[in-house]
C-alpha atoms as a PDB file:
ATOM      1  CA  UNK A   1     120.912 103.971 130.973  1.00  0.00           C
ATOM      2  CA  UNK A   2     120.083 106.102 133.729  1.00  0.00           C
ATOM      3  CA  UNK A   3     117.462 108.442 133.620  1.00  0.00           C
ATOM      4  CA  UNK A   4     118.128 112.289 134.207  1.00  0.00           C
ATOM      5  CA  UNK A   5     114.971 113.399 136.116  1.00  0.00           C
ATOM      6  CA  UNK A   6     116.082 116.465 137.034  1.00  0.00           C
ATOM      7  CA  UNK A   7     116.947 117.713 133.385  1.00  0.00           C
ATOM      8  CA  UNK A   8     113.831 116.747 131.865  1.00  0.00           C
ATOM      9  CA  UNK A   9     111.716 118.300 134.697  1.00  0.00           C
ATOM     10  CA  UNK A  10     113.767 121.381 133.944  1.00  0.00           C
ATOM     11  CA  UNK A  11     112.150 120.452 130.479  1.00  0.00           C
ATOM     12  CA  UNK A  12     109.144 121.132 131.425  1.00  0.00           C
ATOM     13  CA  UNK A  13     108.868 116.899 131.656  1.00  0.00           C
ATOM     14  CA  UNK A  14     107.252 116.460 135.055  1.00  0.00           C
ATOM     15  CA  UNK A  15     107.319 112.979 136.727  1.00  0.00           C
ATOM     16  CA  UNK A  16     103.737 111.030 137.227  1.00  0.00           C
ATOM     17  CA  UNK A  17     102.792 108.439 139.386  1.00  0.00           C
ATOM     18  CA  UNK A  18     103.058 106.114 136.488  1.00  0.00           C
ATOM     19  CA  UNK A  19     106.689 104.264 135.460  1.00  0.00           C
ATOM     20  CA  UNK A  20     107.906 106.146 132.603  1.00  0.00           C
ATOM     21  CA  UNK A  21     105.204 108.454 132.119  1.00  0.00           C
ATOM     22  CA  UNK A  22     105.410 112.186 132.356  1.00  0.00           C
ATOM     23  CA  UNK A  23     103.058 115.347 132.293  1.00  0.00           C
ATOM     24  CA  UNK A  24     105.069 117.829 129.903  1.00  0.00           C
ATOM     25  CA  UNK A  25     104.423 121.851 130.815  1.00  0.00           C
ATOM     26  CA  UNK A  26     104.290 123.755 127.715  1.00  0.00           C
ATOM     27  CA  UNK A  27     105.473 127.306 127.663  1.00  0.00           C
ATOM     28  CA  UNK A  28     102.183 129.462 127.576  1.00  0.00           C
ATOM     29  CA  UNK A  29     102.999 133.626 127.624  1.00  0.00           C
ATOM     30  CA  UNK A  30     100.020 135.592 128.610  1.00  0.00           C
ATOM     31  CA  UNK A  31      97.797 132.793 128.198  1.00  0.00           C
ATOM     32  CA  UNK A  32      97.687 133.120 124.488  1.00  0.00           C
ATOM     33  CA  UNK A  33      98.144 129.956 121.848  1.00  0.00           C
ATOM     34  CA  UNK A  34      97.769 130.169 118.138  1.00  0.00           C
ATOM     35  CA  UNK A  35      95.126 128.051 116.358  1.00  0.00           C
ATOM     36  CA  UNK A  36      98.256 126.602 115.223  1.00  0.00           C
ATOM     37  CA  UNK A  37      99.575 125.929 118.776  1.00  0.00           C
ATOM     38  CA  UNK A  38      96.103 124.257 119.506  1.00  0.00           C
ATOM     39  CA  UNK A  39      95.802 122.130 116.708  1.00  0.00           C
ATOM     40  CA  UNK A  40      99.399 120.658 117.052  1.00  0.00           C
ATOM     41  CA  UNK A  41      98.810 120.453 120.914  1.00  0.00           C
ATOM     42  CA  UNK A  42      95.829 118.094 119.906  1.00  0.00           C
ATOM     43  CA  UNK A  43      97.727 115.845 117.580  1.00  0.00           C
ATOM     44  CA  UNK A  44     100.078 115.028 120.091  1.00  0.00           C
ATOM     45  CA  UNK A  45      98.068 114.494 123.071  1.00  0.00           C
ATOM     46  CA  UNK A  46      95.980 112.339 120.648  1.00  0.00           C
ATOM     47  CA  UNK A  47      99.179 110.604 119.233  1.00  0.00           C
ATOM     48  CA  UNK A  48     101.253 109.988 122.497  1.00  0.00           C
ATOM     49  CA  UNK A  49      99.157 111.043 125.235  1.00  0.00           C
ATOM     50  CA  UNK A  50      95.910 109.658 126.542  1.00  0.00           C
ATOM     51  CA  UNK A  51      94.068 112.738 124.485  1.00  0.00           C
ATOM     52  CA  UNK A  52      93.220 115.291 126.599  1.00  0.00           C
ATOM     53  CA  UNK A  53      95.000 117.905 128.405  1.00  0.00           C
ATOM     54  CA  UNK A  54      95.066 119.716 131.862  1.00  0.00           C
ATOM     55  CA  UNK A  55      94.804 123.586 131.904  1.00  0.00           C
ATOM     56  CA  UNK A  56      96.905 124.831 135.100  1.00  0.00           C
ATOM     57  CA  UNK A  57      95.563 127.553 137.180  1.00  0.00           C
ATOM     58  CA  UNK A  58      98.694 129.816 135.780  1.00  0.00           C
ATOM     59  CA  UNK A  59      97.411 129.350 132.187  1.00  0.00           C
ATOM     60  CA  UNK A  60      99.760 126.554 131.056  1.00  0.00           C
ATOM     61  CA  UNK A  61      98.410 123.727 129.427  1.00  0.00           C
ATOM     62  CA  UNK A  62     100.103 120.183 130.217  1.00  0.00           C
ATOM     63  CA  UNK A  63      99.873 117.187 127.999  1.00  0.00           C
ATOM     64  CA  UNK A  64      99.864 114.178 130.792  1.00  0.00           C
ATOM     65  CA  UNK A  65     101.198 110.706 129.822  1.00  0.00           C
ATOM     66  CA  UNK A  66     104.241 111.124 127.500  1.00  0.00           C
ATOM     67  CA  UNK A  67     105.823 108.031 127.443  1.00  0.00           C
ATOM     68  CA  UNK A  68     109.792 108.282 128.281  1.00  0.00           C
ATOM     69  CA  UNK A  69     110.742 106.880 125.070  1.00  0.00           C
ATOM     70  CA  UNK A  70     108.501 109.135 123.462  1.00  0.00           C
ATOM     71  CA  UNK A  71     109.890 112.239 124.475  1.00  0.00           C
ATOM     72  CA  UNK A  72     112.289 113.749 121.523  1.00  0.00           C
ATOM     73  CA  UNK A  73     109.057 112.799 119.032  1.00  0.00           C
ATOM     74  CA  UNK A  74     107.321 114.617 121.232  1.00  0.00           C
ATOM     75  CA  UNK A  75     109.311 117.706 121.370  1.00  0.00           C
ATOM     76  CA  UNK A  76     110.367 117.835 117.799  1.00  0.00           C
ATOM     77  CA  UNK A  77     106.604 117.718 116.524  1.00  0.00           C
ATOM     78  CA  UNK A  78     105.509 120.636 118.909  1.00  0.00           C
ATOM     79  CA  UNK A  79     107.983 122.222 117.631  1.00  0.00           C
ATOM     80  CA  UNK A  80     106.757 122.339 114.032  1.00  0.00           C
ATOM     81  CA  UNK A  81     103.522 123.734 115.714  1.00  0.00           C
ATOM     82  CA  UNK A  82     104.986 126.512 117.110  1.00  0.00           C
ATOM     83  CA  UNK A  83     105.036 124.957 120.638  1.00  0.00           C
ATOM     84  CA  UNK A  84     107.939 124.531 122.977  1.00  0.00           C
ATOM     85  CA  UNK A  85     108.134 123.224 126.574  1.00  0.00           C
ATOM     86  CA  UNK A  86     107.965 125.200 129.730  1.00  0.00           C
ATOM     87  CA  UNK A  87     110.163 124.756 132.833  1.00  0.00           C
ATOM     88  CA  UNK A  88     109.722 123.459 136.241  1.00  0.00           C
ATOM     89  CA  UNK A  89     111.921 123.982 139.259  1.00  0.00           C
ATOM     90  CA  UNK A  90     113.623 126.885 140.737  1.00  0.00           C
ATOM     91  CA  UNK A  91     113.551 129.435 138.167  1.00  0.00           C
ATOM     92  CA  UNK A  92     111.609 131.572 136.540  1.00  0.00           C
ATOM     93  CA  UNK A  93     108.251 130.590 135.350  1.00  0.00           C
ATOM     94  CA  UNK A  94     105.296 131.349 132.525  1.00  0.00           C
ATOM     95  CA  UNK A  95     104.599 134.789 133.036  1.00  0.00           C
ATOM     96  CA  UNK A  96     100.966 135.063 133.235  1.00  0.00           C
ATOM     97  CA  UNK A  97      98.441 137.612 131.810  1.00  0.00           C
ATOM     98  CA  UNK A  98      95.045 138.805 130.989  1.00  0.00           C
ATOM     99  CA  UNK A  99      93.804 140.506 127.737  1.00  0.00           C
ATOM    100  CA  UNK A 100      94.682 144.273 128.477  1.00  0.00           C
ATOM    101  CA  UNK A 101      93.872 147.589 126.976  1.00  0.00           C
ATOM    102  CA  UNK A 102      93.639 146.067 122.851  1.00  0.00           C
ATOM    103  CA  UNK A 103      90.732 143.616 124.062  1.00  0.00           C
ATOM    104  CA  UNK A 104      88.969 144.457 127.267  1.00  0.00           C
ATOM    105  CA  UNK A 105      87.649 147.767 127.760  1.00  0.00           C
ATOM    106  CA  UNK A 106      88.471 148.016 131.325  1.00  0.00           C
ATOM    107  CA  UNK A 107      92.358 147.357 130.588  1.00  0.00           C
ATOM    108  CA  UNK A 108      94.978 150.391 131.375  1.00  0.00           C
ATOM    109  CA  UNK A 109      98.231 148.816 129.653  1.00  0.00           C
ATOM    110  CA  UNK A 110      98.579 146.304 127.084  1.00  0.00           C
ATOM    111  CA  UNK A 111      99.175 143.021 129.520  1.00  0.00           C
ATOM    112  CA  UNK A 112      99.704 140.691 126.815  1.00  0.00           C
ATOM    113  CA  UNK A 113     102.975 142.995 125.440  1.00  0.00           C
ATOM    114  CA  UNK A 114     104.331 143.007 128.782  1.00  0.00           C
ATOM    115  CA  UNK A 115     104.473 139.383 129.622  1.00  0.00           C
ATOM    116  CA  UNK A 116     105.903 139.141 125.748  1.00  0.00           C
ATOM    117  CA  UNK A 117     108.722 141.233 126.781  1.00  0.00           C
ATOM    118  CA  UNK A 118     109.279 139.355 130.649  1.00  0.00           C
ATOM    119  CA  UNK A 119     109.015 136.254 128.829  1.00  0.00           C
ATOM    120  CA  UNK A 120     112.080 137.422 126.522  1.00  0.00           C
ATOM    121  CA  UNK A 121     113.694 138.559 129.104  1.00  0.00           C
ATOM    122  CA  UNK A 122     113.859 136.310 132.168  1.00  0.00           C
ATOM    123  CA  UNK A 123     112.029 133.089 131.248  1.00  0.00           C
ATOM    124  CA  UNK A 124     114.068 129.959 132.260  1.00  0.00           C
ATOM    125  CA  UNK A 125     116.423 131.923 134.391  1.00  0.00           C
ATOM    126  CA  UNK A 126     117.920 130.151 137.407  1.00  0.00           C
ATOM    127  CA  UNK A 127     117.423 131.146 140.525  1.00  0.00           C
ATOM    128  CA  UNK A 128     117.308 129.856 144.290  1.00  0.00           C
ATOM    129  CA  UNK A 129     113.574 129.068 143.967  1.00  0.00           C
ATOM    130  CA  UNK A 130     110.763 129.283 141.779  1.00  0.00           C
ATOM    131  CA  UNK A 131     109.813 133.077 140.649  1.00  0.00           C
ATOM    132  CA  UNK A 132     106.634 134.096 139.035  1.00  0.00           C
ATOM    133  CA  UNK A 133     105.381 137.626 137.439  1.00  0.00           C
ATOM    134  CA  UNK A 134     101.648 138.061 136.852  1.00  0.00           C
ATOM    135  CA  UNK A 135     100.267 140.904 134.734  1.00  0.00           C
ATOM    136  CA  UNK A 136      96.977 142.356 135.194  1.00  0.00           C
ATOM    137  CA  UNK A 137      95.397 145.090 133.168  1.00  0.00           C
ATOM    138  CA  UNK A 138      93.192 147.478 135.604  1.00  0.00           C
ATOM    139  CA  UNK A 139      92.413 146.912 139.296  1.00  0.00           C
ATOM    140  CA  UNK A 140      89.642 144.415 138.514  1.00  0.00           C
ATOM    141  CA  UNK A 141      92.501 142.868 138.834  1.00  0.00           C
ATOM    142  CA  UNK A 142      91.876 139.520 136.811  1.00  0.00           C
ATOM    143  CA  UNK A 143      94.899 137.956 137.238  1.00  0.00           C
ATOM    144  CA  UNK A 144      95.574 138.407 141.038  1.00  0.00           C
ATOM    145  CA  UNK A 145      98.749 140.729 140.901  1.00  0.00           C
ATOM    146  CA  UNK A 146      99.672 140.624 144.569  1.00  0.00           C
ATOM    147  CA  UNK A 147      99.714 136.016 144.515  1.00  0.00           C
ATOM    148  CA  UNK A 148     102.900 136.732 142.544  1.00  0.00           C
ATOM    149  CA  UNK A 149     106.750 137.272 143.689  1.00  0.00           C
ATOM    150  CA  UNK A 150     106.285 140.688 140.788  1.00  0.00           C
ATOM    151  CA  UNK A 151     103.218 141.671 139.870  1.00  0.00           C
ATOM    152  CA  UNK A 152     102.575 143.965 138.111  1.00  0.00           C
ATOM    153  CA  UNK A 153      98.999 146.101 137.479  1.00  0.00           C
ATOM    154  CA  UNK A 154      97.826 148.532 135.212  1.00  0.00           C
ATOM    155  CA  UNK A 155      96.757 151.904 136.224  1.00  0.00           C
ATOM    156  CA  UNK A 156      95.699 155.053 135.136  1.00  0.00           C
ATOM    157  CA  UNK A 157      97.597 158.550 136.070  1.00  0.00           C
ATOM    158  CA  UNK A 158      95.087 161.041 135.739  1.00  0.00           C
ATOM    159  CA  UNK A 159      93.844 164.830 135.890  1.00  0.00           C
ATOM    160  CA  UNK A 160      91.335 166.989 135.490  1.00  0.00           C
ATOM    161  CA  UNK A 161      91.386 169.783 132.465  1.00  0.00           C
ATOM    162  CA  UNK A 162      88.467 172.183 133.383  1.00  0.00           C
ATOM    163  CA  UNK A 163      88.509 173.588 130.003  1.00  0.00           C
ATOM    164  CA  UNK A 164      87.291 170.355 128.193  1.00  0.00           C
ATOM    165  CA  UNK A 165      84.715 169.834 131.115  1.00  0.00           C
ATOM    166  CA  UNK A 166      81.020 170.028 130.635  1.00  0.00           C
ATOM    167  CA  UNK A 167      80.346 169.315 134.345  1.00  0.00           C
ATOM    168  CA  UNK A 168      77.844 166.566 133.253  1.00  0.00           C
ATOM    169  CA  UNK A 169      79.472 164.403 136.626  1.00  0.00           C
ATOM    170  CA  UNK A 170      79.743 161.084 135.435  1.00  0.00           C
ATOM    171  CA  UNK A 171      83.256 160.969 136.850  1.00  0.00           C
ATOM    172  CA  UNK A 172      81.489 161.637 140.298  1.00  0.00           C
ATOM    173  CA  UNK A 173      79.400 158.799 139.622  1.00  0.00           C
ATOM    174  CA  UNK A 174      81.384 155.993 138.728  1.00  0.00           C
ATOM    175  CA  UNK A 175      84.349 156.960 141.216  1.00  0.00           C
ATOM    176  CA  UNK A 176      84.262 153.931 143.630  1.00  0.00           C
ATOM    177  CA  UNK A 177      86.870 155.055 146.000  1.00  0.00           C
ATOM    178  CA  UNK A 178      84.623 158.697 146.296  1.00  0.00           C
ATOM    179  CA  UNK A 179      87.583 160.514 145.088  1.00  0.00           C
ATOM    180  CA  UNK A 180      85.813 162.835 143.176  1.00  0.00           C
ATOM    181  CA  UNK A 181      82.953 166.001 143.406  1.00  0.00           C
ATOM    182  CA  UNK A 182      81.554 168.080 142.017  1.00  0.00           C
ATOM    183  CA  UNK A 183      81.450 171.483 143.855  1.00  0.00           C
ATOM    184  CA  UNK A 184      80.067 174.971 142.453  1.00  0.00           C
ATOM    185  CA  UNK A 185      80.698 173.677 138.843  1.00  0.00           C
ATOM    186  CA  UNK A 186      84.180 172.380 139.226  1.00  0.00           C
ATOM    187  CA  UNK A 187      85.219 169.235 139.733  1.00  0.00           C
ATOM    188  CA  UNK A 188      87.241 168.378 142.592  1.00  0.00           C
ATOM    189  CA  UNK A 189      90.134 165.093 142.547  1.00  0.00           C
ATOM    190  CA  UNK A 190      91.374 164.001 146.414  1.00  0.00           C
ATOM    191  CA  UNK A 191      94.678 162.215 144.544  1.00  0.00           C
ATOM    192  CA  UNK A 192      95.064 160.730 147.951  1.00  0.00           C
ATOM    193  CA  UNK A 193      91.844 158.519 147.387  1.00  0.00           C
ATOM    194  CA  UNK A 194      92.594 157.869 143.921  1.00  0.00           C
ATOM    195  CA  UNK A 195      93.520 154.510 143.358  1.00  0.00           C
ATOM    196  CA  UNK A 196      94.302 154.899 139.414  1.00  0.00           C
ATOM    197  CA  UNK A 197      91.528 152.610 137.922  1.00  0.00           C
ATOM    198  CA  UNK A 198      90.922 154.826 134.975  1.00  0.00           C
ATOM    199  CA  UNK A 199      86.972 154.607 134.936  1.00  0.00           C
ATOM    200  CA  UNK A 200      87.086 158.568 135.427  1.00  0.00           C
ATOM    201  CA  UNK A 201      88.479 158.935 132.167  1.00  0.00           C
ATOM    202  CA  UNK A 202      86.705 156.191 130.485  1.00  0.00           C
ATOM    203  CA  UNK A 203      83.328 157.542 131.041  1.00  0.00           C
ATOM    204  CA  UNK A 204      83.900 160.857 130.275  1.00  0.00           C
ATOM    205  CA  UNK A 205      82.253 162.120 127.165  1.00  0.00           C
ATOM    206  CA  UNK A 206      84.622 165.326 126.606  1.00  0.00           C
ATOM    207  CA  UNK A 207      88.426 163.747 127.143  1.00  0.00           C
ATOM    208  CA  UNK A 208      88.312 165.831 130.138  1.00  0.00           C
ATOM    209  CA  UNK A 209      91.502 164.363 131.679  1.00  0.00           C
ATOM    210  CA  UNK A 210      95.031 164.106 131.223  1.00  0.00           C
ATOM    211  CA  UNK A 211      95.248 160.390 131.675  1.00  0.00           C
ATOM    212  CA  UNK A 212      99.033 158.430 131.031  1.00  0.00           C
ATOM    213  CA  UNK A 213      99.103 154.741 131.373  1.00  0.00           C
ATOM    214  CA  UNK A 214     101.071 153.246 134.262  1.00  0.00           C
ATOM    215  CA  UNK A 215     101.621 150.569 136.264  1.00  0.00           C
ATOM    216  CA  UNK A 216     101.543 149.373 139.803  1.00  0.00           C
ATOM    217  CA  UNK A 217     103.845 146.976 141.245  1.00  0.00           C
ATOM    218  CA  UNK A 218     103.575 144.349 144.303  1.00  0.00           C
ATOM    219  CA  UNK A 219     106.954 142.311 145.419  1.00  0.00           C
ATOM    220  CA  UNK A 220     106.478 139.018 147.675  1.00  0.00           C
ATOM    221  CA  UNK A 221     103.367 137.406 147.167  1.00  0.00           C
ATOM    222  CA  UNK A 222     102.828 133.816 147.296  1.00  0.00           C
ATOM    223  CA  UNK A 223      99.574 131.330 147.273  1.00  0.00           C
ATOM    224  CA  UNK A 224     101.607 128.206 147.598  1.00  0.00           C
ATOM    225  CA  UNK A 225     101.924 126.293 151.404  1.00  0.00           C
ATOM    226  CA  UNK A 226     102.215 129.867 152.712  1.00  0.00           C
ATOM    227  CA  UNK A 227      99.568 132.522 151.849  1.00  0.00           C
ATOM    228  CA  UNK A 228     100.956 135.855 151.453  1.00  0.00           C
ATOM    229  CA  UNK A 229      99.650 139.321 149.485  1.00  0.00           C
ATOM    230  CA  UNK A 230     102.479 141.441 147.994  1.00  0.00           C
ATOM    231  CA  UNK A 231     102.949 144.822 149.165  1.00  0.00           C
ATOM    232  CA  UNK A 232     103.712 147.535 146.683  1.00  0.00           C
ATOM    233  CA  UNK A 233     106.460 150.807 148.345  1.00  0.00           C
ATOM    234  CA  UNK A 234     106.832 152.204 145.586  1.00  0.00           C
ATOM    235  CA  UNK A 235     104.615 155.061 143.356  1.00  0.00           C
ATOM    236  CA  UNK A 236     103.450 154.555 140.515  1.00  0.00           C
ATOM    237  CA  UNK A 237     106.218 153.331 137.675  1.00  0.00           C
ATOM    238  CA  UNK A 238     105.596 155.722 134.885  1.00  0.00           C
ATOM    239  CA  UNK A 239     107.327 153.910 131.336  1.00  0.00           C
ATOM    240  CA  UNK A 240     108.660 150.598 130.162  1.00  0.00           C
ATOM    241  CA  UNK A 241     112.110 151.581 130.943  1.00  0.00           C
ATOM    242  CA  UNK A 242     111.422 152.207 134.277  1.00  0.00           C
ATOM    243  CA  UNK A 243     109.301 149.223 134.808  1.00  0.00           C
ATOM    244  CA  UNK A 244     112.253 147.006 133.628  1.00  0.00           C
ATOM    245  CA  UNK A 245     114.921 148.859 135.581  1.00  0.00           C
ATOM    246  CA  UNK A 246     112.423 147.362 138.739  1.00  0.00           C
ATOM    247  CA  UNK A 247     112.287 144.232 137.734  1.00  0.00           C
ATOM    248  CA  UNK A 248     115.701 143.600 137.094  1.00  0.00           C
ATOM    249  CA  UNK A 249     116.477 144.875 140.745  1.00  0.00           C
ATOM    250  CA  UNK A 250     114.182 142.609 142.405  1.00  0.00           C
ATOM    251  CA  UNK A 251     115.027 139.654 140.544  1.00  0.00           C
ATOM    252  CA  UNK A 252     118.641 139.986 141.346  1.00  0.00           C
ATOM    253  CA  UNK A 253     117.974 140.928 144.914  1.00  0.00           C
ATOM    254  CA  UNK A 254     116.043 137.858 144.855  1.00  0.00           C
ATOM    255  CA  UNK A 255     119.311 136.329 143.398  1.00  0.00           C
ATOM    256  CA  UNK A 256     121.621 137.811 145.076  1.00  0.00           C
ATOM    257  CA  UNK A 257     120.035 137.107 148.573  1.00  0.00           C
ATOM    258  CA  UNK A 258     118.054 133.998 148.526  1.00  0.00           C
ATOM    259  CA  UNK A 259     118.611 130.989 149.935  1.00  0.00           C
ATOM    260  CA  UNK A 260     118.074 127.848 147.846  1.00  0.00           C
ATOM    261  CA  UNK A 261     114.644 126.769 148.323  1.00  0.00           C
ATOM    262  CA  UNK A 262     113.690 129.715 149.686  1.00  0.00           C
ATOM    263  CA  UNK A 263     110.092 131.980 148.080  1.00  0.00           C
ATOM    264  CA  UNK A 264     111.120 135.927 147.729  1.00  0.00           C
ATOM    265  CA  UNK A 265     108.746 136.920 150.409  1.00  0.00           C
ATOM    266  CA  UNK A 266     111.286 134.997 152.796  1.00  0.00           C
ATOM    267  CA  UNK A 267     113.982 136.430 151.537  1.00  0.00           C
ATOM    268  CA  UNK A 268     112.719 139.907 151.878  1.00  0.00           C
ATOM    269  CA  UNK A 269     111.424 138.929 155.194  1.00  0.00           C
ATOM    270  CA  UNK A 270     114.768 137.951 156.282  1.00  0.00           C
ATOM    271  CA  UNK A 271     116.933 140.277 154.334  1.00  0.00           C
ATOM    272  CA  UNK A 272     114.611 143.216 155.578  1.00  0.00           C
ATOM    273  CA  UNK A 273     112.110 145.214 153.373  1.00  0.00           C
ATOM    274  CA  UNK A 274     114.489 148.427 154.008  1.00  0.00           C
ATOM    275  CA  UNK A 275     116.823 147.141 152.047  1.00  0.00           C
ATOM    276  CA  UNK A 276     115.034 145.393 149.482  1.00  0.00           C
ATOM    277  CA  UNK A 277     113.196 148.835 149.482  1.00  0.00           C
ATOM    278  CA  UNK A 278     116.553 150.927 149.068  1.00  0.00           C
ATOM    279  CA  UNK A 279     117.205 148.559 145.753  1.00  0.00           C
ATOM    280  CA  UNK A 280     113.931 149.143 144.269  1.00  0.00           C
ATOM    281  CA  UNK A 281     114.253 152.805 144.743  1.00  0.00           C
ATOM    282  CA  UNK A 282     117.580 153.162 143.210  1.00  0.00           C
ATOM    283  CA  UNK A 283     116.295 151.500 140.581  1.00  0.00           C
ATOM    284  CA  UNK A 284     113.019 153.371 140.068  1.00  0.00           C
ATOM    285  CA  UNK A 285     114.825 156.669 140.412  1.00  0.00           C
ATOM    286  CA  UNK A 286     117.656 155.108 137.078  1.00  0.00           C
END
């Protein structure tokens, strides 16, 4: 019987070197597994594997040398673990994440919720080419926002209430874009060299600042044969609803436009960023 490569890489089943043997890409959201998910990961890379696995640098975890007749066990056991195959191909990917605002003090959004909701929303999808959202939590910038065709960072809106303010200037001193002095007693915000990091309002010992979560988006980037940062046109993207009214109107520029085997930041660079710009903004504006 003939094999059917291409629906078991779409499986998540990848093709090795070996006859018959395959490295299977598990579906990984955020970079978070269960105990659960770990323990039956380990059973089956011990059972029909060669017991170990390989951590990808997108925070999947692949379980190399699944035998071909193997493969149904194989899925129907992860599955009692909690675990399920990722996908390969042209289509949307893992959505990768750090820790965000409920682990790591430095986070401005909860990362981890976000890729949650991506996941449910796009994962699998087919498309011309391969399509990948990162989420990153502050502009540390952990999980390297701009490598991704969407990603997506978390930032802080803020501003200054003088009446909670006991001029003690620790704002001043942990502003590392110098957006911020202290003059005569009051403090003084250039918004124009803000670049929403948040530590303003994290050091400050009086809640002196308005400060709403948000987040900042890239479109484009890609780390692959061709090295390219996102760019990000538009402000910041101030609620969920608004975030996902984006990132359905880049995906389906990126579907509606693409060429097969072609990366987003080709399409855009052949489409024309003034119109995938005029998308976006319809979009941002609802």
């Amino acid at each position: 019987m003939a094999v059917d490569y291409g629906t078991l890489k779409k499986g998540g089943f990848m093709r090795q070197k070996q006859k018959d043997n395959f490295s299977l890409r598990l579906a990984v959201v955020g970079g978070a597994l269960t105990a659960e998910n770990l323990a039956k990961i380990a059973e089956v890379a011990e059972k029909y594997g060669e017991g170990y696995v390989h951590l990808t640098s997108r925070q999947g975890v692949e379980i190399p040398f699944i035998k071909l007749k193997d493969i149904d066990a194989v899925k129907e056991e992860l599955a009692e673990g909690g675990c399920r195959p990722g996908v390969c191909g042209p289509r949307v990917r893992t959505v990768t994440a750090c820790q965000g605002n409920q682990i790591c003090p430095s986070g401005n959004i909860d990362s981890y919720d976000i890729s949650k909701k991506l996941d449910e929303r796009y994962f699998g999808r087919e498309l011309p080419h391969k399509f990948k959202f990162g989420v990153t939590g502050c502009r540390n910038n952990c999980l390297k926002a701009e490598e991704n065709d969407v990603g997506i960072k978390g930032a802080m809106n803020v501003k200054w209430k003088k009446e909670a303010c006991i001029n003690c200037g620790l704002c001043a001193k942990v502003c590392r874009e110098n957006a911020i002095s202290i003059n005569d007693g009051e403090v003084n915000v250039n918004y124009d060299k803000c670049n929403y990091c948040g530590r303003c309002v994290k050091s400050c010992p009086t809640d002196a600042w308005d400060a709403t979560s948000a987040y900042e988006l890239s479109f484009g980037g890609t780390f692959g044969n061709s090295i390219e940062k996102g760019y990000s046109p538009l402000p910041l993207v101030t609620s969920e609803e608004q975030l996902f009214r984006v990132t359905d109107a880049a995906i389906q520029f990126f579907a509606d436009y693409a060429n097969a085997g072609e990366r987003f930041k080709f399409t855009i660079d052949r489409v024309g960023k003034d119109k995938l710009e005029e998308v976006l903004k319809e979009a941002y504006d609802g």
